[in-house]
N, C-alpha and C. Protein backbone atom coordinates (compact mmCIF):
# COMPACT_ATOMS: atom_id res chain seq x y z
N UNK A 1 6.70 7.50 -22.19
CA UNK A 1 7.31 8.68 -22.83
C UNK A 1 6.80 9.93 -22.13
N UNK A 2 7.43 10.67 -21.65
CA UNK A 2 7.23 12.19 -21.14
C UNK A 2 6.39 12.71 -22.31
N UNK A 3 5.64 13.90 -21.55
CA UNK A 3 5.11 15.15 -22.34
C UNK A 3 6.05 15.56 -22.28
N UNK A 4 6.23 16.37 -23.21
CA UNK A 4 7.33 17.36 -23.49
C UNK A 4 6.28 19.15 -23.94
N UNK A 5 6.75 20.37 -23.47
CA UNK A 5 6.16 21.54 -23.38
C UNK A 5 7.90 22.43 -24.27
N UNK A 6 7.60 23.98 -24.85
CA UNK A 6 8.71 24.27 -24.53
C UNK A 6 9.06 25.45 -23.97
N UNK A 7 9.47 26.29 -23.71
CA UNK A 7 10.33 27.27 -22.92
C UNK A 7 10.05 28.14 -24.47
N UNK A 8 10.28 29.57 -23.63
CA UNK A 8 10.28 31.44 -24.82
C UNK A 8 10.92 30.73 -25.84
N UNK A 9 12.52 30.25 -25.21
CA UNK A 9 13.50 30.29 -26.40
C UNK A 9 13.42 28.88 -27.68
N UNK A 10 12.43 28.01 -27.32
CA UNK A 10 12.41 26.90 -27.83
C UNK A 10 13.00 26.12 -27.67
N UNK A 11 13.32 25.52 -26.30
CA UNK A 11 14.20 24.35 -25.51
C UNK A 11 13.49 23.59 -25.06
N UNK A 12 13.14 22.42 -24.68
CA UNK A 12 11.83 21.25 -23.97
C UNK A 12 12.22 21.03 -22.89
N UNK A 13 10.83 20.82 -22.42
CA UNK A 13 10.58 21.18 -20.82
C UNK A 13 9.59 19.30 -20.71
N UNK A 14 10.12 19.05 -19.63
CA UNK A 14 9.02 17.41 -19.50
C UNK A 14 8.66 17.80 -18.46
N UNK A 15 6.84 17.70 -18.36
CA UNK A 15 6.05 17.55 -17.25
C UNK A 15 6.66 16.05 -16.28
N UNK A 16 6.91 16.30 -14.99
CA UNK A 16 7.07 15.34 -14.12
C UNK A 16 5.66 15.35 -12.92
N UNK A 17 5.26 14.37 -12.96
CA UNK A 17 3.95 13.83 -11.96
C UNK A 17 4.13 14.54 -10.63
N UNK A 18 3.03 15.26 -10.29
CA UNK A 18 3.38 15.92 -9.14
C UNK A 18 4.14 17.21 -9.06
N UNK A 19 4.67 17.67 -10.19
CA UNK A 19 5.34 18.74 -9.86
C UNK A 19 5.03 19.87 -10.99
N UNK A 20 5.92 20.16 -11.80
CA UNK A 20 5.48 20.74 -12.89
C UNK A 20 6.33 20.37 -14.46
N UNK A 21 6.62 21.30 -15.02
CA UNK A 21 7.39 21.00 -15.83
C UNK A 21 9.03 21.39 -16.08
N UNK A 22 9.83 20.43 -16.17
CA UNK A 22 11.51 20.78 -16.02
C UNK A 22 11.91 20.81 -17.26
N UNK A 23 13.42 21.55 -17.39
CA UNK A 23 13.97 21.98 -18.46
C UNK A 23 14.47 20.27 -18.99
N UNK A 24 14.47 19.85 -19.89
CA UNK A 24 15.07 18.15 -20.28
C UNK A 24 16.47 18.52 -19.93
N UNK A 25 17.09 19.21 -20.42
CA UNK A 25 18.77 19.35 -19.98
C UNK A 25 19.03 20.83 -19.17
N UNK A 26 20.15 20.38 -18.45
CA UNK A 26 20.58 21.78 -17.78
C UNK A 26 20.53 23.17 -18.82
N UNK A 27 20.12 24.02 -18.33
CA UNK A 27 20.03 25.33 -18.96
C UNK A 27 21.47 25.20 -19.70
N UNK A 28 21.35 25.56 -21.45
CA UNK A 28 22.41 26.13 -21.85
C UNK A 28 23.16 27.30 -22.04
N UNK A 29 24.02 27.60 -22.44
CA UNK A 29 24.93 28.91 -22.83
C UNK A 29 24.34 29.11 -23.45
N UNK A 30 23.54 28.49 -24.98
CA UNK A 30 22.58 29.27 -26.15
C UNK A 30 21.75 29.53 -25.08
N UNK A 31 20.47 29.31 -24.87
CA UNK A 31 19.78 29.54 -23.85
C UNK A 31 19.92 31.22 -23.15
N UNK A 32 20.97 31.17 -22.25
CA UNK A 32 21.22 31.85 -21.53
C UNK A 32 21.67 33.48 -22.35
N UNK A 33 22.63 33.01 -23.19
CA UNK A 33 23.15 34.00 -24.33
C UNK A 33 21.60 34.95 -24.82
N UNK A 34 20.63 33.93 -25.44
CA UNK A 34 19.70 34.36 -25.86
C UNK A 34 19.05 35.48 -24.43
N UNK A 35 18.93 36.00 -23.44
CA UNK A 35 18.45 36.48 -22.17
C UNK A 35 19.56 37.39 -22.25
N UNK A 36 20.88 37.23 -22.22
CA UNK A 36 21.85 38.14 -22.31
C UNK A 36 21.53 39.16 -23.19
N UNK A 37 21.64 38.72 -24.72
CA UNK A 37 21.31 39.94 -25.48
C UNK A 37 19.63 40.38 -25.45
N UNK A 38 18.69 40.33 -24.79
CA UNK A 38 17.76 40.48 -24.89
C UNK A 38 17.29 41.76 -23.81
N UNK A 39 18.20 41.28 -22.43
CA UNK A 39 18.04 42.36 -21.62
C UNK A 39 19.21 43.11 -21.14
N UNK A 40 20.43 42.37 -22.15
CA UNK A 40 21.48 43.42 -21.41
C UNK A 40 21.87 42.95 -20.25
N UNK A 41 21.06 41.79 -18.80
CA UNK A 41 21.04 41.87 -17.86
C UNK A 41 23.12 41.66 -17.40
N UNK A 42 23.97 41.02 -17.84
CA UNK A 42 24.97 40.97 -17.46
C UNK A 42 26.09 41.41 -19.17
N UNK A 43 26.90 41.63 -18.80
CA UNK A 43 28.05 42.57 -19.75
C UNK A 43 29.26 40.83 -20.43
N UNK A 44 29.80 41.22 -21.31
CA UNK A 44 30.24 40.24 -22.01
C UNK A 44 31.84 40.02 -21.02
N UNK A 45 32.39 40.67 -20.25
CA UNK A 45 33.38 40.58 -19.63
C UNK A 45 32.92 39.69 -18.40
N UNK A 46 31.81 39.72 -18.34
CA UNK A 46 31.00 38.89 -16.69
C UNK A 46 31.55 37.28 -17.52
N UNK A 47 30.48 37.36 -18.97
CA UNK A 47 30.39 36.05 -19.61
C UNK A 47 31.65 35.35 -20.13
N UNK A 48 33.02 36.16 -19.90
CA UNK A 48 33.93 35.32 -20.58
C UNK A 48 34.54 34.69 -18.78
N UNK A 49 34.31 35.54 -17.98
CA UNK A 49 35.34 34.86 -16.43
C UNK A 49 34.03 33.47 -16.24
N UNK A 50 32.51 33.42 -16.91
CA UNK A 50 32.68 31.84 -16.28
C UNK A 50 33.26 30.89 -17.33
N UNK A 51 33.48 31.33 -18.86
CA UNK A 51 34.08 30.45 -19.45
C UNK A 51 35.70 29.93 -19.13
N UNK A 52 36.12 30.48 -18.19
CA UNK A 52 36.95 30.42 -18.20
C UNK A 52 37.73 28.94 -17.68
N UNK A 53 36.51 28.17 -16.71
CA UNK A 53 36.72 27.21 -16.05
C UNK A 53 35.63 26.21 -17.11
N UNK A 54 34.87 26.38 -17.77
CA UNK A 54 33.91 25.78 -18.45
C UNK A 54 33.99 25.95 -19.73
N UNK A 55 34.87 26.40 -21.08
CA UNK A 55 34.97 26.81 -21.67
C UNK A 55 33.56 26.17 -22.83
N UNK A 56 32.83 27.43 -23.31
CA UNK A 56 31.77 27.07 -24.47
C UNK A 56 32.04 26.05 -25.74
N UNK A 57 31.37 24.86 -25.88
CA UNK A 57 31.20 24.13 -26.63
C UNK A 57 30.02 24.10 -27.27
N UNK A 58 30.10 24.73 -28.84
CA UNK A 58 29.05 24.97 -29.97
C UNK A 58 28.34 23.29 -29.98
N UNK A 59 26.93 23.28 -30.32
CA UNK A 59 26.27 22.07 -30.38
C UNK A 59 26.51 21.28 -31.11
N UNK A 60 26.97 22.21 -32.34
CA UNK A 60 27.34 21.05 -33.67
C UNK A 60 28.54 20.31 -33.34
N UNK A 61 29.48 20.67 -31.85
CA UNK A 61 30.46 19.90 -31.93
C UNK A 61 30.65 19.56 -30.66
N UNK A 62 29.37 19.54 -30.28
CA UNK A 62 29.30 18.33 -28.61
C UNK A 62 29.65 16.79 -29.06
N UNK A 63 30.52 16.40 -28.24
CA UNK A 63 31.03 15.02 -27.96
C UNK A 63 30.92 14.25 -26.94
N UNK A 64 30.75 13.08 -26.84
CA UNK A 64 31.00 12.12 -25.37
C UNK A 64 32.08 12.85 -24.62
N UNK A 65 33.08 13.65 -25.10
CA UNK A 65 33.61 13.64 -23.69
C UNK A 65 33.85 15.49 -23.86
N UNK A 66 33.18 16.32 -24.37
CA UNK A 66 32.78 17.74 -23.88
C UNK A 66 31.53 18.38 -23.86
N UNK A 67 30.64 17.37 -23.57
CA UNK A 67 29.34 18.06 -23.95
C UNK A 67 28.89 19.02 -22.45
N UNK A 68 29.82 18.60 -21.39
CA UNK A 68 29.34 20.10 -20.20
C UNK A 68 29.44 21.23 -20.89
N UNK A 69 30.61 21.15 -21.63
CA UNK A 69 30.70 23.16 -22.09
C UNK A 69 29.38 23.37 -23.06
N UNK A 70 28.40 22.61 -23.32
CA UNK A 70 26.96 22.91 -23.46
C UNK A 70 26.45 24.08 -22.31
N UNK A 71 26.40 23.41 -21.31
CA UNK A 71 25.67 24.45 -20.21
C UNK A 71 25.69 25.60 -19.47
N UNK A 72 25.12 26.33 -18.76
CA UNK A 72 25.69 27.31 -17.97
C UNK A 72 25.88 27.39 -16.73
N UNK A 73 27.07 27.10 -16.85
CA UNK A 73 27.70 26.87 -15.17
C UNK A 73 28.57 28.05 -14.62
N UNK A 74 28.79 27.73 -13.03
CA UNK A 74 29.15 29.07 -12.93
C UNK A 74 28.76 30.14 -12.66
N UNK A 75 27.25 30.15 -12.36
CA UNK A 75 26.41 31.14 -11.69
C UNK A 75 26.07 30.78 -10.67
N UNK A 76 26.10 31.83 -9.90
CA UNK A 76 25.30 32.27 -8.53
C UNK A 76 23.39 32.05 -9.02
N UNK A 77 23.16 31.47 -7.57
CA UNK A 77 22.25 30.98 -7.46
C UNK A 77 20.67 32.30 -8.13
N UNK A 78 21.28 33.51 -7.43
CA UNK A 78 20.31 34.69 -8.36
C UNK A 78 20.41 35.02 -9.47
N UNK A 79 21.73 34.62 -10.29
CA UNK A 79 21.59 34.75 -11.34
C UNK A 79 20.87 34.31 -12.06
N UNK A 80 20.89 33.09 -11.82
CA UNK A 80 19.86 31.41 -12.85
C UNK A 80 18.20 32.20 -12.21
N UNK A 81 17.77 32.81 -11.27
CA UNK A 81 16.52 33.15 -10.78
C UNK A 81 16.65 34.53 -11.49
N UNK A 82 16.96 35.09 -12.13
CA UNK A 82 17.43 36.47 -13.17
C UNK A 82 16.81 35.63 -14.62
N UNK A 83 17.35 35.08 -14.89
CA UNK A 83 16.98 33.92 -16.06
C UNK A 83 15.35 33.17 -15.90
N UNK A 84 15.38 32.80 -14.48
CA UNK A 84 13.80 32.38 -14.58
C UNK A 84 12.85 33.80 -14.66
N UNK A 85 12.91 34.41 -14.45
CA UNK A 85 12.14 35.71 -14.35
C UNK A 85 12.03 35.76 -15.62
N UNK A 86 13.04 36.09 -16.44
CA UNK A 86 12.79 36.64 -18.25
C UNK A 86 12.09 35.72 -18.77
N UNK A 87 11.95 34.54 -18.07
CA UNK A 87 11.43 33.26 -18.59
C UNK A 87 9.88 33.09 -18.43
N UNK A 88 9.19 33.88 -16.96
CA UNK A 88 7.97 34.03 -16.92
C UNK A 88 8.02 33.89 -15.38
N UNK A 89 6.86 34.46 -14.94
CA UNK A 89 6.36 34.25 -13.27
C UNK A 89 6.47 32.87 -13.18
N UNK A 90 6.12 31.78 -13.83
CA UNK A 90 5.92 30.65 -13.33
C UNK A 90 7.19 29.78 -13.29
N UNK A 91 8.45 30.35 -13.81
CA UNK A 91 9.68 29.35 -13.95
C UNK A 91 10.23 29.88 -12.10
N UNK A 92 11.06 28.96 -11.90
CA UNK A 92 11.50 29.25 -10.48
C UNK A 92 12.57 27.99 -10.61
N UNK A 93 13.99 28.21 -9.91
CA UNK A 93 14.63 26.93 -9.46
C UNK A 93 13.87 25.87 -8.87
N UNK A 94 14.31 24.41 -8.93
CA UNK A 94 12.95 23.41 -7.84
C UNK A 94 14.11 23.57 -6.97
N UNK A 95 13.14 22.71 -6.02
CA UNK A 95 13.46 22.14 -4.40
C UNK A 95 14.28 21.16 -4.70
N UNK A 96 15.06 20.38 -4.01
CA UNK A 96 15.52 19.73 -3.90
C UNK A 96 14.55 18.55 -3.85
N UNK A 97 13.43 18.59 -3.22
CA UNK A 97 12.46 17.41 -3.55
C UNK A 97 11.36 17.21 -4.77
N UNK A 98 11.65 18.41 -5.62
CA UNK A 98 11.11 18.52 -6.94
C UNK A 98 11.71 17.87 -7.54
N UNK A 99 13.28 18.15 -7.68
CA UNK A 99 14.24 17.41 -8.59
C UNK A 99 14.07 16.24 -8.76
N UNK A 100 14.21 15.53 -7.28
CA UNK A 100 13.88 14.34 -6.63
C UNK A 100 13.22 13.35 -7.90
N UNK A 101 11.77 14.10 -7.92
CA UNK A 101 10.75 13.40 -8.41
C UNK A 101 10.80 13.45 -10.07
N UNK A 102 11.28 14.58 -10.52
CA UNK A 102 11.84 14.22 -11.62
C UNK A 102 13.05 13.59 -12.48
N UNK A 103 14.21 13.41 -11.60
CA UNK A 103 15.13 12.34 -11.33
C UNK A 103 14.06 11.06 -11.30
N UNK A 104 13.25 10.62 -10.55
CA UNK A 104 12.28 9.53 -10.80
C UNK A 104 11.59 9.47 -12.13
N UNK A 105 10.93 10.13 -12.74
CA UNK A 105 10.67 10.32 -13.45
C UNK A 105 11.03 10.07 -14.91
N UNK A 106 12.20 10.55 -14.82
CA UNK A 106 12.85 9.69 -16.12
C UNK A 106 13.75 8.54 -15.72
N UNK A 107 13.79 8.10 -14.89
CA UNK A 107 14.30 6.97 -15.04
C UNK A 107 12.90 5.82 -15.24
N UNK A 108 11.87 6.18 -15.19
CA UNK A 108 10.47 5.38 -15.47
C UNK A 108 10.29 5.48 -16.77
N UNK A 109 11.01 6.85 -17.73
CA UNK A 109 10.40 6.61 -19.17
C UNK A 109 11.49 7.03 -20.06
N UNK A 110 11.15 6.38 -21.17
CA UNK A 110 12.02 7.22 -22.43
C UNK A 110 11.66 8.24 -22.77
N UNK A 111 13.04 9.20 -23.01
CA UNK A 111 13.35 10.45 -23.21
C UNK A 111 13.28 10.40 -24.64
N UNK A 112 12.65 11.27 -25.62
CA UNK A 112 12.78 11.19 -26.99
C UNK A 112 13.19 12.36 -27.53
N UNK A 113 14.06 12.30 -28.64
CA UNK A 113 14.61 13.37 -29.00
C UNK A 113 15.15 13.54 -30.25
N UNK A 114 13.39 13.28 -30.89
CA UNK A 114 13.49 13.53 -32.13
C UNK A 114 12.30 14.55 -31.68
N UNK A 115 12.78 15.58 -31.74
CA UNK A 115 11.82 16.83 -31.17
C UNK A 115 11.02 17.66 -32.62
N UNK A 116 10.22 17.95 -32.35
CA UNK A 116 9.29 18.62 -33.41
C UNK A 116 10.04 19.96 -33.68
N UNK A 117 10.13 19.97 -35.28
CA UNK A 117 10.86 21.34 -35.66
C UNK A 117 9.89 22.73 -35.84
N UNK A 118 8.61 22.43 -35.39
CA UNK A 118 7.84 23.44 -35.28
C UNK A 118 8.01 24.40 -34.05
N UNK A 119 8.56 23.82 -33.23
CA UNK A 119 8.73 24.35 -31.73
C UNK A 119 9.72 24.11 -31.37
N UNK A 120 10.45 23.65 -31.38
CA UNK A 120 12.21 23.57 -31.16
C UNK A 120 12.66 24.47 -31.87
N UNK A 121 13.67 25.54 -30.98
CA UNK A 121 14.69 26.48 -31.25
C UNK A 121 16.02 25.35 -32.28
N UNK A 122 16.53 26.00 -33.56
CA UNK A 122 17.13 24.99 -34.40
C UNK A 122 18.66 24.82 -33.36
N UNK A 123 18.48 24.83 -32.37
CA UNK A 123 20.12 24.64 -31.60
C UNK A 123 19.44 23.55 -30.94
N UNK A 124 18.33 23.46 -30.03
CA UNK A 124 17.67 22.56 -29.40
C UNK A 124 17.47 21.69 -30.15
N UNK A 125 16.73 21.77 -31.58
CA UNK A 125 16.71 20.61 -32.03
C UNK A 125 18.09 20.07 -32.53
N UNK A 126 18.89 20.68 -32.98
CA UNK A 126 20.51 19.89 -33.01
C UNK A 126 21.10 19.10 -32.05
N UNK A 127 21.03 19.79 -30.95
CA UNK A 127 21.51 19.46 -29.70
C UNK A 127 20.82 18.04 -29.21
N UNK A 128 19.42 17.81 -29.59
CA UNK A 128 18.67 16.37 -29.00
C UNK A 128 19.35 15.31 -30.05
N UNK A 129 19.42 15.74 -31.16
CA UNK A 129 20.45 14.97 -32.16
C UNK A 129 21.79 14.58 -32.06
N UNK A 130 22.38 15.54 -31.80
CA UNK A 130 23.63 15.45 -30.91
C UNK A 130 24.12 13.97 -30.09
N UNK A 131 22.94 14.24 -28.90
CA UNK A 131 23.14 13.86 -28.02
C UNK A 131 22.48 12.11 -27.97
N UNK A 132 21.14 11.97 -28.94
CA UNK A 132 21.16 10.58 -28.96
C UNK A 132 21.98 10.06 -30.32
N UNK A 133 23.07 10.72 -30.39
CA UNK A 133 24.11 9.29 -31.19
C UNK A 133 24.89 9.09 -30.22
N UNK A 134 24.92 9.58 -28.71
CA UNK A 134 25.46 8.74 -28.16
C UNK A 134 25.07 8.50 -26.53
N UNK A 135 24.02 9.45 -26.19
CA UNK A 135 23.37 8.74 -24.82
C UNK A 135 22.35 7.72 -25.01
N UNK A 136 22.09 7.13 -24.16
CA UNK A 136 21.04 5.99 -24.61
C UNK A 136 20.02 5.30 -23.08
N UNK A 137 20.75 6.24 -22.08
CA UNK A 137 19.69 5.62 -21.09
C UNK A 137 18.80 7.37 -20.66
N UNK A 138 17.55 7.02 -20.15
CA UNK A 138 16.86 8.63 -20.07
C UNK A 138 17.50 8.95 -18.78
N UNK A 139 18.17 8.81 -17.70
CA UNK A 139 19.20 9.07 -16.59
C UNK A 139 20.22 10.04 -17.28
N UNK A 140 20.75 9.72 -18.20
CA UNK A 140 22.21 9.96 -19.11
C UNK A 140 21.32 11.15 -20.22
N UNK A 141 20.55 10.99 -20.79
CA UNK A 141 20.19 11.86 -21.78
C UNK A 141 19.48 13.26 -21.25
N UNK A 142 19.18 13.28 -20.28
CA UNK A 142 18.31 15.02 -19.06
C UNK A 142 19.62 14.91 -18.35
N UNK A 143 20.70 14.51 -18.35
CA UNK A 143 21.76 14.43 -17.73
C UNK A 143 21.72 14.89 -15.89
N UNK A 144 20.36 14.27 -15.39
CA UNK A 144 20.08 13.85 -13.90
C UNK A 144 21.24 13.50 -13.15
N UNK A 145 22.06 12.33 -14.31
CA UNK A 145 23.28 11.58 -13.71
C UNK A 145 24.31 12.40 -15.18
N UNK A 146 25.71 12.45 -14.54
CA UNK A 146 26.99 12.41 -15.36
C UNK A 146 26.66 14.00 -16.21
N UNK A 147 26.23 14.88 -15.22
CA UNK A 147 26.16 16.42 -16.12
C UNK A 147 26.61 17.11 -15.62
N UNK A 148 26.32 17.69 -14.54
CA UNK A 148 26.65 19.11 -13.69
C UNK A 148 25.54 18.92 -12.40
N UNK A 149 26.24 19.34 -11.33
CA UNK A 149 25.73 19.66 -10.07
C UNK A 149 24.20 20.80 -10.27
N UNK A 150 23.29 20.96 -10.04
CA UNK A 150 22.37 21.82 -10.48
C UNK A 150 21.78 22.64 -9.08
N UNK A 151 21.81 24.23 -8.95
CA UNK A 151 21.18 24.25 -7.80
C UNK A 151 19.99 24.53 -7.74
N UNK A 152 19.41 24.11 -6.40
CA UNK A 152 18.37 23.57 -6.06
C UNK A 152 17.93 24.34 -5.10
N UNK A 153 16.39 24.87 -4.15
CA UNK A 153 15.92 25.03 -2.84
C UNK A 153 16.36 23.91 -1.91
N UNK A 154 16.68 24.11 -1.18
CA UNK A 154 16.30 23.68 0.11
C UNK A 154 15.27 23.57 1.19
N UNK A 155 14.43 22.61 0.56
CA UNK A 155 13.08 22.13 1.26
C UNK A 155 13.06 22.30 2.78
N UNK A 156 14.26 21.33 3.11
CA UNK A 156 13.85 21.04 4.82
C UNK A 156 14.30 22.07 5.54
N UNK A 157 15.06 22.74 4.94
CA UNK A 157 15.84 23.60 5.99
C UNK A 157 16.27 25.12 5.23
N UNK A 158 15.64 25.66 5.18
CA UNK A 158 15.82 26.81 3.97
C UNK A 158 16.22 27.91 4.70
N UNK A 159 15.94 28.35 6.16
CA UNK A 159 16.97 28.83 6.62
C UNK A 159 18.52 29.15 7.15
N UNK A 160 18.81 27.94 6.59
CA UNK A 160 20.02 27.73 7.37
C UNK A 160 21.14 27.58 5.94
N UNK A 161 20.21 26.80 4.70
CA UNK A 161 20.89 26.68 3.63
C UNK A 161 19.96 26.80 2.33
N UNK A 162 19.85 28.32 1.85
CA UNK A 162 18.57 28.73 1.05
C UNK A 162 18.69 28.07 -0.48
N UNK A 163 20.15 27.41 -0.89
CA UNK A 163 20.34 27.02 -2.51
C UNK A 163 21.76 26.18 -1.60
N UNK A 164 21.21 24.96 -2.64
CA UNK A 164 22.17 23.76 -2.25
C UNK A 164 22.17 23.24 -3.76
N UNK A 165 22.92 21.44 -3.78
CA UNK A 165 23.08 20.91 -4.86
C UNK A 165 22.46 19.54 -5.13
N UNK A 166 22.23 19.27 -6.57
CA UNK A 166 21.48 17.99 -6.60
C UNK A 166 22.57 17.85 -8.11
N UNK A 167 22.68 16.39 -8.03
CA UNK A 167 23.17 15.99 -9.41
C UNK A 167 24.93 15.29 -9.08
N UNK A 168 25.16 14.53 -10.54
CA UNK A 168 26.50 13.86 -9.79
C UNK A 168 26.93 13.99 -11.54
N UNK A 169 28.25 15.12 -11.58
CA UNK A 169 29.01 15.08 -12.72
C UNK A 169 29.64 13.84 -12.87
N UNK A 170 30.16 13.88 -14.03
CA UNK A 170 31.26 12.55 -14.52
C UNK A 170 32.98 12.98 -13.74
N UNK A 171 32.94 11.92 -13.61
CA UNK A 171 34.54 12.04 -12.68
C UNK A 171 35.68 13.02 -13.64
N UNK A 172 35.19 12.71 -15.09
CA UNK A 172 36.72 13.70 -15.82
C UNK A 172 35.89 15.28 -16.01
N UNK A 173 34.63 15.79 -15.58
CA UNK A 173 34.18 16.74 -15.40
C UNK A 173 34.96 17.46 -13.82
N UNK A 174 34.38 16.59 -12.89
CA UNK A 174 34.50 17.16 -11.63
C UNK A 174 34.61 15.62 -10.65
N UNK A 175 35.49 14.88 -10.18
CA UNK A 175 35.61 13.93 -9.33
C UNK A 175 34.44 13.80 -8.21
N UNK A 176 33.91 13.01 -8.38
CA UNK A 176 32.60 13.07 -6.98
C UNK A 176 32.11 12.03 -6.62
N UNK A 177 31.93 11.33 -5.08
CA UNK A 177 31.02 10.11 -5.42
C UNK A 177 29.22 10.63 -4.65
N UNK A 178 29.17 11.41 -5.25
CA UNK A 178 27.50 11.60 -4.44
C UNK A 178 26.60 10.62 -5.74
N UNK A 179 25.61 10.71 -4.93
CA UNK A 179 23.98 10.09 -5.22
C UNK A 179 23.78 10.92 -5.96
N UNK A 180 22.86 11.13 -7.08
CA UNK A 180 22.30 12.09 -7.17
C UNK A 180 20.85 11.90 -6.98
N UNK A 181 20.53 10.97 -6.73
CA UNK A 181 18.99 10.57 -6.09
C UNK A 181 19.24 11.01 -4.41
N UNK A 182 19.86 10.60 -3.57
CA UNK A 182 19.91 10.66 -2.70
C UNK A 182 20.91 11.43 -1.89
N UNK A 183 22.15 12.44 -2.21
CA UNK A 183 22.67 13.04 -1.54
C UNK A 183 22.53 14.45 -2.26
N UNK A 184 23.14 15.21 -1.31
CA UNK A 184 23.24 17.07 -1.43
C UNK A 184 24.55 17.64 -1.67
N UNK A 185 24.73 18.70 -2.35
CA UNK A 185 25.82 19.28 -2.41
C UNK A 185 26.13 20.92 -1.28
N UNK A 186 26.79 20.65 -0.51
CA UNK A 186 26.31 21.84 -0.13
C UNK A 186 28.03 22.56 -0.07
N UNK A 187 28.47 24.28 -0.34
CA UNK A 187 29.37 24.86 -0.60
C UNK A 187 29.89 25.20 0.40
N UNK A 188 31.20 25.21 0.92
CA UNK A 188 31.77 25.96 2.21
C UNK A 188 31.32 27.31 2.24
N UNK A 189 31.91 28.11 0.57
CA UNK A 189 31.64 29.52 0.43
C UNK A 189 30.93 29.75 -0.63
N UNK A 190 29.91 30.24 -0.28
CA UNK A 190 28.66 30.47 -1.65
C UNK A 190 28.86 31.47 -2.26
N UNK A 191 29.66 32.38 -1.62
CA UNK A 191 29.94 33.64 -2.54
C UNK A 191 31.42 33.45 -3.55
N UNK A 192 31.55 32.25 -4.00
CA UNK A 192 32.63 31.94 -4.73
C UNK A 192 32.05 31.17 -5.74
N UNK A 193 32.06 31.55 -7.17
CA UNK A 193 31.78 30.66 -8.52
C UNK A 193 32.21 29.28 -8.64
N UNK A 194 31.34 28.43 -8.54
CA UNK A 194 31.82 27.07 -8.55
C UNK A 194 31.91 26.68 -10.52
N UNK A 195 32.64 25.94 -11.00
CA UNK A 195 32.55 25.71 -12.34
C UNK A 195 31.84 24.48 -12.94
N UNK A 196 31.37 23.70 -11.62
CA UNK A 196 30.96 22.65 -11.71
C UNK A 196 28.93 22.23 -11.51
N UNK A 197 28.73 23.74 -11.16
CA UNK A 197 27.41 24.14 -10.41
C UNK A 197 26.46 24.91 -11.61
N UNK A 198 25.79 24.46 -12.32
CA UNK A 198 24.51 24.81 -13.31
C UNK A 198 23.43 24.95 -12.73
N UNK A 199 22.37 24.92 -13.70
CA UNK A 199 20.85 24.72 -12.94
C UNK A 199 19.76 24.42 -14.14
N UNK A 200 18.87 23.46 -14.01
CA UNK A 200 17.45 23.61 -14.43
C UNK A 200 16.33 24.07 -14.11
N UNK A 201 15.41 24.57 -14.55
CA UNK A 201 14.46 25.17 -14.08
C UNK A 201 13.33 24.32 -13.96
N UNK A 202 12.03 25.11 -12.99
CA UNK A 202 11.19 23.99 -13.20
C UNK A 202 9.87 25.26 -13.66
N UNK A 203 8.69 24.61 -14.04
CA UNK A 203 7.87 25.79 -14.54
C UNK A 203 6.46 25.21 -13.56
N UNK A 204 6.09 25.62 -12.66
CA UNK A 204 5.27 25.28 -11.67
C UNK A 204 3.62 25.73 -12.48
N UNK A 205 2.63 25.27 -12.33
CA UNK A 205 1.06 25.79 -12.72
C UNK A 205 0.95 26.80 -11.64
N UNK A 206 0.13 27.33 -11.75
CA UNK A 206 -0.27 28.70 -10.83
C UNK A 206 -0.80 27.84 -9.75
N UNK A 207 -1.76 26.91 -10.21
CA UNK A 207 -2.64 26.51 -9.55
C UNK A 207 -1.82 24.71 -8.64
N UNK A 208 -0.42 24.76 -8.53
CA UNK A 208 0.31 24.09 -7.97
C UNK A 208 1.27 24.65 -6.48
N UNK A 209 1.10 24.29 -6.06
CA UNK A 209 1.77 24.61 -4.62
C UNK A 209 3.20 23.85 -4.54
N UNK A 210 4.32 24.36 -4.30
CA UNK A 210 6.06 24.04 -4.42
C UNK A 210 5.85 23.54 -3.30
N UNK A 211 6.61 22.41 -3.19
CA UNK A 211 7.20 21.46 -2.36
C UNK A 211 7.89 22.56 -1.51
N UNK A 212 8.83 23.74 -1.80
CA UNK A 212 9.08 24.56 -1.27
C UNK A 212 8.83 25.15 -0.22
């Protein structure tokens, strides 16, 4: 079973071996909303053009087959690093070989999500409820596999391609056959909103050095 830590807003974060600690599911729209009204940082006309391809799905009425419109997709790669900032010095997008290891990671343990209501934000704790009446493997439940593309650093080559992709949606999300253990997503044009492209964060120790 993972440690589990949580995030300002009260969302859970699992320590992965070697790295630090990751968000359990892709950053949500609650989540994100909560940073919106807090700093103002983007205007409500920004927030309805990414719903537009992703349209918002409230927690109490996530299903097997809409629970992406949970997340926040649809941002540029500085945006989601706009979001780690409000979040603290230590949150940062991972590497592509961070992910890696936490993609390993849960597939070694059960994900639990009967989360403590002392520290769970009451959407987070709905949402882990939600979601085990009907995921059941820990791959499927941090949605590693069958969620959203998530971006990532680029370890080996960060000059050439500074935010790439890790993760493999469900075919009636976005058609794809990548790995998500083992292949990359990378964009023709990065300056174009993908609807299919989220992100998790990872929360590094001071005293940890990024694969980065």
């Amino acid at each position: 079973m993972l440690n589990l830590t949580f995030d300002r807003v009260g969302f859970p974060m699992a320590k992965a071996w070697r790295a630090g600690s990751f968000h359990l599911w892709p950053v949500t729209k609650c989540q994100f909303k909560q940073f919106i009204s807090e700093t103002g940082r983007f205007d409500e006309p920004w927030y309805q053009t990414l719903l537009k391809e992703n349209p918002e799905v409230p927690v109490n009425q996530c299903r097997p087959d809409n629970y992406e419109g949970l997340f926040m997709t649809g941002v540029f790669p500085e945006e989601a690093l706009a979001f780690a900032q409000w979040l603290g010095e230590e949150y940062d997008l991972p590497t592509d070989k961070e992910w890696a290891l936490f993609y390993q990671e849960v597939q070694k343990h059960f994900l639990p999500f009967r989360l403590s209501p002392y520290a769970t934000a009451p959407e987070a704790l709905s949402l882990g409820k939600q979601l085990g009446r009907f995921l059941e493997k820990p791959e499927d439940f941090s949605f590693v596999n069958n969620g959203v593309v998530e971006w990532v650093k680029n370890h080996d080559d960060f000059a050439a391609d500074k935010f790439i992709g890790k993760g493999s949606p469900r075919d009636s999300f976005f058609p794809n056959v990548w790995n998500p253990l083992e292949d990359i997503v990378k964009l023709i044009d990065i300056s174009e909103r993908v609807f299919y492209f989220g992100f998790r964060l990872i929360k590094r120790p001071k005293k940890l050095e990024s694969f980065f």
